[in-house]
N, C-alpha and C. Protein backbone atom coordinates (compact mmCIF):
# COMPACT_ATOMS: atom_id res chain seq x y z
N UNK A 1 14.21 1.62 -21.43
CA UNK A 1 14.60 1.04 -20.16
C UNK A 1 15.33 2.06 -19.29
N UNK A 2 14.83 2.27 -17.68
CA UNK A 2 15.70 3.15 -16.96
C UNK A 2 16.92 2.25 -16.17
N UNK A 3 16.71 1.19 -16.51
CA UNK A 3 17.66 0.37 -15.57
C UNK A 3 17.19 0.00 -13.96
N UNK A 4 16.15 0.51 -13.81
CA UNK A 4 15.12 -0.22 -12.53
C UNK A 4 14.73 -1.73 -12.37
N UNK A 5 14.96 -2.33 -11.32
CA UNK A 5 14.21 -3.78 -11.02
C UNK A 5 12.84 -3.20 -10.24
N UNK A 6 11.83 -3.28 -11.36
CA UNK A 6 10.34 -3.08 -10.21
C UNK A 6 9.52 -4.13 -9.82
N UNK A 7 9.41 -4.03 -8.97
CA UNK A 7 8.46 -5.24 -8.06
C UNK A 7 7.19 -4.63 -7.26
N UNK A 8 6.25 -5.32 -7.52
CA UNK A 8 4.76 -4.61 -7.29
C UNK A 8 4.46 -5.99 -5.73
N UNK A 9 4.33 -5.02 -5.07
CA UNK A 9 4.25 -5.07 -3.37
C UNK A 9 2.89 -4.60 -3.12
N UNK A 10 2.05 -5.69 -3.11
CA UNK A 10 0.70 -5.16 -2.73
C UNK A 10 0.03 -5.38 -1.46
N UNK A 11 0.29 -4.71 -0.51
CA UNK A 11 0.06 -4.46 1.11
C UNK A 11 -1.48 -3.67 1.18
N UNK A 12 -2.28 -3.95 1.09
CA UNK A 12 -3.68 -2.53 1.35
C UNK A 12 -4.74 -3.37 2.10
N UNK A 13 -4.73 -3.73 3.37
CA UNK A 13 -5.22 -4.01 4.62
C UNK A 13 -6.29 -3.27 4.33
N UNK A 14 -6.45 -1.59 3.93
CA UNK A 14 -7.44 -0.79 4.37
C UNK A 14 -8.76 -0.96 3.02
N UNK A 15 -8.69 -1.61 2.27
CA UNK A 15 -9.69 -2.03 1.06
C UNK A 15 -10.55 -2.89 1.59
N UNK A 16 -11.91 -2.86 1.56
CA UNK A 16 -13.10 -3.20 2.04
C UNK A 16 -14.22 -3.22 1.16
N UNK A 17 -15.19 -3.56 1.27
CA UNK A 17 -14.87 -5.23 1.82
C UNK A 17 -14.07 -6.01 1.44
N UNK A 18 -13.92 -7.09 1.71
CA UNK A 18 -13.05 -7.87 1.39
C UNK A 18 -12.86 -8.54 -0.20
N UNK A 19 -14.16 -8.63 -0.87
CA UNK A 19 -14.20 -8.90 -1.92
C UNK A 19 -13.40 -7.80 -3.22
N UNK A 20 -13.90 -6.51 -2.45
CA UNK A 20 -13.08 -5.04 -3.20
C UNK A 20 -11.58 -5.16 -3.32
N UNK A 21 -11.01 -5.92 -2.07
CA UNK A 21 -9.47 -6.27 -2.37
C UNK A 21 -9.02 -6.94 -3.00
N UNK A 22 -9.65 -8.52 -2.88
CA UNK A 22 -9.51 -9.40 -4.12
C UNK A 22 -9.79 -8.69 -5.65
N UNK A 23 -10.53 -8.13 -5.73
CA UNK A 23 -10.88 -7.80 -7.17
C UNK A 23 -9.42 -6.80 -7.61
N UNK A 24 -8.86 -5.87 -6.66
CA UNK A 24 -7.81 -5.02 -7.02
C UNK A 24 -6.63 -5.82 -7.14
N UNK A 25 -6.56 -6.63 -5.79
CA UNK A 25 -5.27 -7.54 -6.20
C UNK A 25 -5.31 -8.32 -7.40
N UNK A 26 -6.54 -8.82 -7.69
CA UNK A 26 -6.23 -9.76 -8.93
C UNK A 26 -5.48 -8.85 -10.21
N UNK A 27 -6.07 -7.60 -9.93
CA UNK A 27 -6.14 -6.73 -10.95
C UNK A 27 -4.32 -6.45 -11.60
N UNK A 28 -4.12 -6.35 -10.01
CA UNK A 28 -1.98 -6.55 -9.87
C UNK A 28 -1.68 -7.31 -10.66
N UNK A 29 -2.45 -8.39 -10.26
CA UNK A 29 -1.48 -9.77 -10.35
C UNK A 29 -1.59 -9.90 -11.98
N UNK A 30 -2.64 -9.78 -12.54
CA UNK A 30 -2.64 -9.80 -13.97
C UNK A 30 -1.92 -8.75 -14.87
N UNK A 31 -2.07 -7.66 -14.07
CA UNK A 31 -0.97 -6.43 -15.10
C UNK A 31 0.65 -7.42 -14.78
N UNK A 32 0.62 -7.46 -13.28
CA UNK A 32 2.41 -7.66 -13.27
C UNK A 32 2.43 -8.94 -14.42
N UNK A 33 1.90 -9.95 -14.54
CA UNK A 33 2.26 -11.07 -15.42
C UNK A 33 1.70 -10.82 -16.51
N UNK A 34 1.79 -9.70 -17.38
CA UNK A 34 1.12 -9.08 -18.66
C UNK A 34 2.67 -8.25 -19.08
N UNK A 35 2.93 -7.45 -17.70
CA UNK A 35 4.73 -7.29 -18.21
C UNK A 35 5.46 -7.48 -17.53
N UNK A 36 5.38 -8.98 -16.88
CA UNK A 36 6.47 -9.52 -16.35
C UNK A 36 7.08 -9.46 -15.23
N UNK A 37 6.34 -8.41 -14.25
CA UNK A 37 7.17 -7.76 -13.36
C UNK A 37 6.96 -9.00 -11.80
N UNK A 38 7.64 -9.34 -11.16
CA UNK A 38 7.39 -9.92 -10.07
C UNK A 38 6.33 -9.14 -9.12
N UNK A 39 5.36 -10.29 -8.50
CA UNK A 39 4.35 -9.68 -7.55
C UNK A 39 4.42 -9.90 -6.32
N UNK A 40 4.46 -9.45 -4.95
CA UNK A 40 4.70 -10.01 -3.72
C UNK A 40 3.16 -9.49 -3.54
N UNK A 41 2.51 -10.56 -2.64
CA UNK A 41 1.63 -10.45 -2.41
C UNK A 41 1.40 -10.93 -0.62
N UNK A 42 1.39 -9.55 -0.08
CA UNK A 42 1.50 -9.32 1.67
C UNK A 42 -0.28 -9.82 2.21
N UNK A 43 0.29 -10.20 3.34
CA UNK A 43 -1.24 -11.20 3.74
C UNK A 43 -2.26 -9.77 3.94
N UNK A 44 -3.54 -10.38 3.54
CA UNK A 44 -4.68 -9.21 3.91
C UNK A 44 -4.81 -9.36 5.63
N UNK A 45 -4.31 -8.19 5.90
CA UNK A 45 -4.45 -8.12 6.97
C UNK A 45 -5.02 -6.82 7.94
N UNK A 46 -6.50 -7.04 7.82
CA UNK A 46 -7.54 -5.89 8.14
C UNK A 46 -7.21 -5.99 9.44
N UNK A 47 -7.49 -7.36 10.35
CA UNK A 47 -7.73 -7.04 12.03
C UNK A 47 -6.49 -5.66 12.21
N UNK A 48 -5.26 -6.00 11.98
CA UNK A 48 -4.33 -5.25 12.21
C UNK A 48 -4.74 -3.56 11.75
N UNK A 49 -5.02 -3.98 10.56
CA UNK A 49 -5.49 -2.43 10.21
C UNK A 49 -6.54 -1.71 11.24
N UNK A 50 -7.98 -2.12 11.48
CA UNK A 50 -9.23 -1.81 12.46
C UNK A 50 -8.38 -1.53 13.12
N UNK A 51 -7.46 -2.40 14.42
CA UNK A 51 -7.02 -2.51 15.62
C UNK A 51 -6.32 -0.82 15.16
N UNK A 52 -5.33 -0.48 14.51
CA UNK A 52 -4.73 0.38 14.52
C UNK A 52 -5.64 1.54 14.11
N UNK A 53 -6.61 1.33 13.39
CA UNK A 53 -7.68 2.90 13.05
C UNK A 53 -8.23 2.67 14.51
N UNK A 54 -9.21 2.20 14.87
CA UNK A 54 -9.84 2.24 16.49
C UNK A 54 -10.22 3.74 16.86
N UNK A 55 -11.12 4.60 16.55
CA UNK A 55 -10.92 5.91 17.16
C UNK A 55 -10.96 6.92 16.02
N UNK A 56 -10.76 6.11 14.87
CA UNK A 56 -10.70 7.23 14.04
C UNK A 56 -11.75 7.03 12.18
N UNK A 57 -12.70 5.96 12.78
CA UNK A 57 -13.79 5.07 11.82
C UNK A 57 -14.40 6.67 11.29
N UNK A 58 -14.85 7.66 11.60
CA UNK A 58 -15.11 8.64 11.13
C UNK A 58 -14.14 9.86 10.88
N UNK A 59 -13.20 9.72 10.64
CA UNK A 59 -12.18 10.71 10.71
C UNK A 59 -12.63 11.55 9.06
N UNK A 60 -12.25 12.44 7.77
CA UNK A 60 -12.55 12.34 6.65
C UNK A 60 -11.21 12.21 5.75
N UNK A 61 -11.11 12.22 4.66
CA UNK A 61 -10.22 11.68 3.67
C UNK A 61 -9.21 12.84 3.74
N UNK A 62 -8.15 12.16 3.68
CA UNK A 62 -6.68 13.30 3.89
C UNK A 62 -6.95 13.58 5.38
N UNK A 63 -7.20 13.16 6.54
CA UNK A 63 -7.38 13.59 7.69
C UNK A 63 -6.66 12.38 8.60
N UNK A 64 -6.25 12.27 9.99
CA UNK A 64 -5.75 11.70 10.51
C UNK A 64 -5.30 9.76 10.43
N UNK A 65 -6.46 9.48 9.92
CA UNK A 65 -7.36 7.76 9.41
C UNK A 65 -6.12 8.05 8.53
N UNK A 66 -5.98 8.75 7.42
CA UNK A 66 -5.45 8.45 6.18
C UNK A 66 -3.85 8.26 6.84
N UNK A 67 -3.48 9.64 7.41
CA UNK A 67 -2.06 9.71 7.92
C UNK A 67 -1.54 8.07 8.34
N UNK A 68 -2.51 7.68 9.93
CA UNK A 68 -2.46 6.33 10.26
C UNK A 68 -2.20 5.27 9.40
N UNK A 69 -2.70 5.40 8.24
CA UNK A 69 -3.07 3.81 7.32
C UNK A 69 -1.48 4.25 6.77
N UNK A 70 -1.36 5.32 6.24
CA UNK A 70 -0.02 5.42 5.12
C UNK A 70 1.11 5.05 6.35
N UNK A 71 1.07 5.66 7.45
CA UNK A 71 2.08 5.57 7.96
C UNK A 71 1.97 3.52 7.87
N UNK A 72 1.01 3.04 8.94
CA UNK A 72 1.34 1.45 8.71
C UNK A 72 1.58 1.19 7.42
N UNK A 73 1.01 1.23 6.08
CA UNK A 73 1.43 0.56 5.24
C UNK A 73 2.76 0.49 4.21
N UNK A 74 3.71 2.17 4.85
CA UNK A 74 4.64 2.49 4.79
C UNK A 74 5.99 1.54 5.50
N UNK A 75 5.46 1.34 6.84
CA UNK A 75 6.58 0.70 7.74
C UNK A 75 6.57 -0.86 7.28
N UNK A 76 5.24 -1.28 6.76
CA UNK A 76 5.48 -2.91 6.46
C UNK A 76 5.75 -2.74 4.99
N UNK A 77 5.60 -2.05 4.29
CA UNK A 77 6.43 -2.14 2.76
C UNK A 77 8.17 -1.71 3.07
N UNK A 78 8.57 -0.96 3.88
CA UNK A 78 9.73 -0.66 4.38
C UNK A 78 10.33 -1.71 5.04
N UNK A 79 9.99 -2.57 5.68
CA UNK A 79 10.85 -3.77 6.08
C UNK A 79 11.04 -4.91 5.11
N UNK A 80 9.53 -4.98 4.50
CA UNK A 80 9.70 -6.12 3.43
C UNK A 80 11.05 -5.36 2.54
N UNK A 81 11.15 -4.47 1.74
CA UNK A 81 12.15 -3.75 0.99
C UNK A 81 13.77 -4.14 1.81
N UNK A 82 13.52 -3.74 3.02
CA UNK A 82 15.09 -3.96 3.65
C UNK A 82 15.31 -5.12 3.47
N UNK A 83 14.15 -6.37 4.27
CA UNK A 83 14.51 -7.42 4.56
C UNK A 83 14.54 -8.46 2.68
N UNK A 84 14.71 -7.84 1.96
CA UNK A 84 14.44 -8.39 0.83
C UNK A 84 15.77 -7.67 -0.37
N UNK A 85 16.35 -6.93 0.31
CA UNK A 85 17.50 -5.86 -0.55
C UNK A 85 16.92 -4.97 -1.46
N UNK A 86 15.91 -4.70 -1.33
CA UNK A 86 15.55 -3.45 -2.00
C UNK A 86 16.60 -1.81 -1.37
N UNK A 87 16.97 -1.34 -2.32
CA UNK A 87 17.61 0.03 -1.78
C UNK A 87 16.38 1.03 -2.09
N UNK A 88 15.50 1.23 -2.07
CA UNK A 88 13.96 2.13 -2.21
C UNK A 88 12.60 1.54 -2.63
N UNK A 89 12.19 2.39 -2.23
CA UNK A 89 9.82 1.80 -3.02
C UNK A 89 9.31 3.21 -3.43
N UNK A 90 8.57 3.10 -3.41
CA UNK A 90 7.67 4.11 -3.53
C UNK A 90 5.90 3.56 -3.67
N UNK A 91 4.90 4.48 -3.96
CA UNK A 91 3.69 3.91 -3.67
C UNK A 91 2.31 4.67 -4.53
N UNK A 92 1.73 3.92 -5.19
CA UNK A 92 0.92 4.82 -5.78
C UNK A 92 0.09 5.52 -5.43
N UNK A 93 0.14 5.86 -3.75
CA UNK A 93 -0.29 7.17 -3.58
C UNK A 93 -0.15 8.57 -3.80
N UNK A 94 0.85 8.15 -4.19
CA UNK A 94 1.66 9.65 -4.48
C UNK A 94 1.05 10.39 -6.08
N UNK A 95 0.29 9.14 -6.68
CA UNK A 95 0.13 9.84 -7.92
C UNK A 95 -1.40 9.71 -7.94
N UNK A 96 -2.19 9.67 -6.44
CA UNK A 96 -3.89 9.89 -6.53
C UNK A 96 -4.25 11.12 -6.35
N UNK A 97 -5.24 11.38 -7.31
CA UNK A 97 -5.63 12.89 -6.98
C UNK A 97 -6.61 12.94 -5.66
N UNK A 98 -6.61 12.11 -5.02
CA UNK A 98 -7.89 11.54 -3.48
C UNK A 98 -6.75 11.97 -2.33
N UNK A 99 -5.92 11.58 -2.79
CA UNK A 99 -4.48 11.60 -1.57
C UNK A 99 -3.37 12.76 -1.92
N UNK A 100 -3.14 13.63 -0.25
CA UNK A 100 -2.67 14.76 0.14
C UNK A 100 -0.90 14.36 -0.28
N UNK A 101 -0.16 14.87 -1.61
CA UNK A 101 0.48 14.19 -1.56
C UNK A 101 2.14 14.75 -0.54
N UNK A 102 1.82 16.07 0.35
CA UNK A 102 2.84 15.47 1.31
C UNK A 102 2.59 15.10 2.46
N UNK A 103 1.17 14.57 2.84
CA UNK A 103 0.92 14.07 3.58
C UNK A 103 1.61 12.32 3.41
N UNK A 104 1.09 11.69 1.66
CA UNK A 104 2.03 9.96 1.70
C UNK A 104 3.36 10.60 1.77
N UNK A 105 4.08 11.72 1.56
CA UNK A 105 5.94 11.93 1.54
C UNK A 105 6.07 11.98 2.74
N UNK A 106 5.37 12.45 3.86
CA UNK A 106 5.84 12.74 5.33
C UNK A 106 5.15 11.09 5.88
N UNK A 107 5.13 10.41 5.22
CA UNK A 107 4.51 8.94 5.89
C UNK A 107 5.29 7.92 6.44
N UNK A 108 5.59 7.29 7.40
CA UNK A 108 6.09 6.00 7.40
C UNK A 108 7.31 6.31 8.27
């Protein structure tokens, strides 16, 4: 034990189709209640996402699109955290080998 309260915050607007998200979230929801951990589960919310890519549907991976998405999904995991007493998060981008990782540290 490190003495951490972890809570799995699953925000990813940018997973498509829609069925691809359900299948990952379920995927959460069954690890967190396998060890226990509380799950918040943030509304799928693509329009918001599109509306905010707009301009950048062809951009390529680690390139501007990506910056955009981390930064939004940074600022709405960052309020839920405040508005909820979390004193930090973090995000498993940081540990994909697909994702620039100080591009997710300079995010949000």
């Amino acid at each position: 034990e490190k003495g951490l309260d972890v809570t799995i915050f699953f925000y990813n607007p940018n997973i498509h189709p829609r069925k691809e998200y359900e299948i990952r979230k379920e995927e959460n929801k069954r690890y967190a209640l396998k060890h226990g951990v509380p799950f918040v589960d943030c509304d799928y919310d693509a329009d918001t996402w599109y509306k905010r890519m707009n301009g950048m549907e062809f951009e390529p991976e680690r390139g501007i699109r990506c910056t955009a998405c981390f930064d939004m999904r940074m600022e709405v995991t960052a309020k839920y955290a405040f508005e909820n007493g979390f004193s930090c998060f973090t995000t498993t981008n940081a540990t994909s080998r697909w994702k620039d990782l100080d591009q997710v540290n300079t995010s949000g």
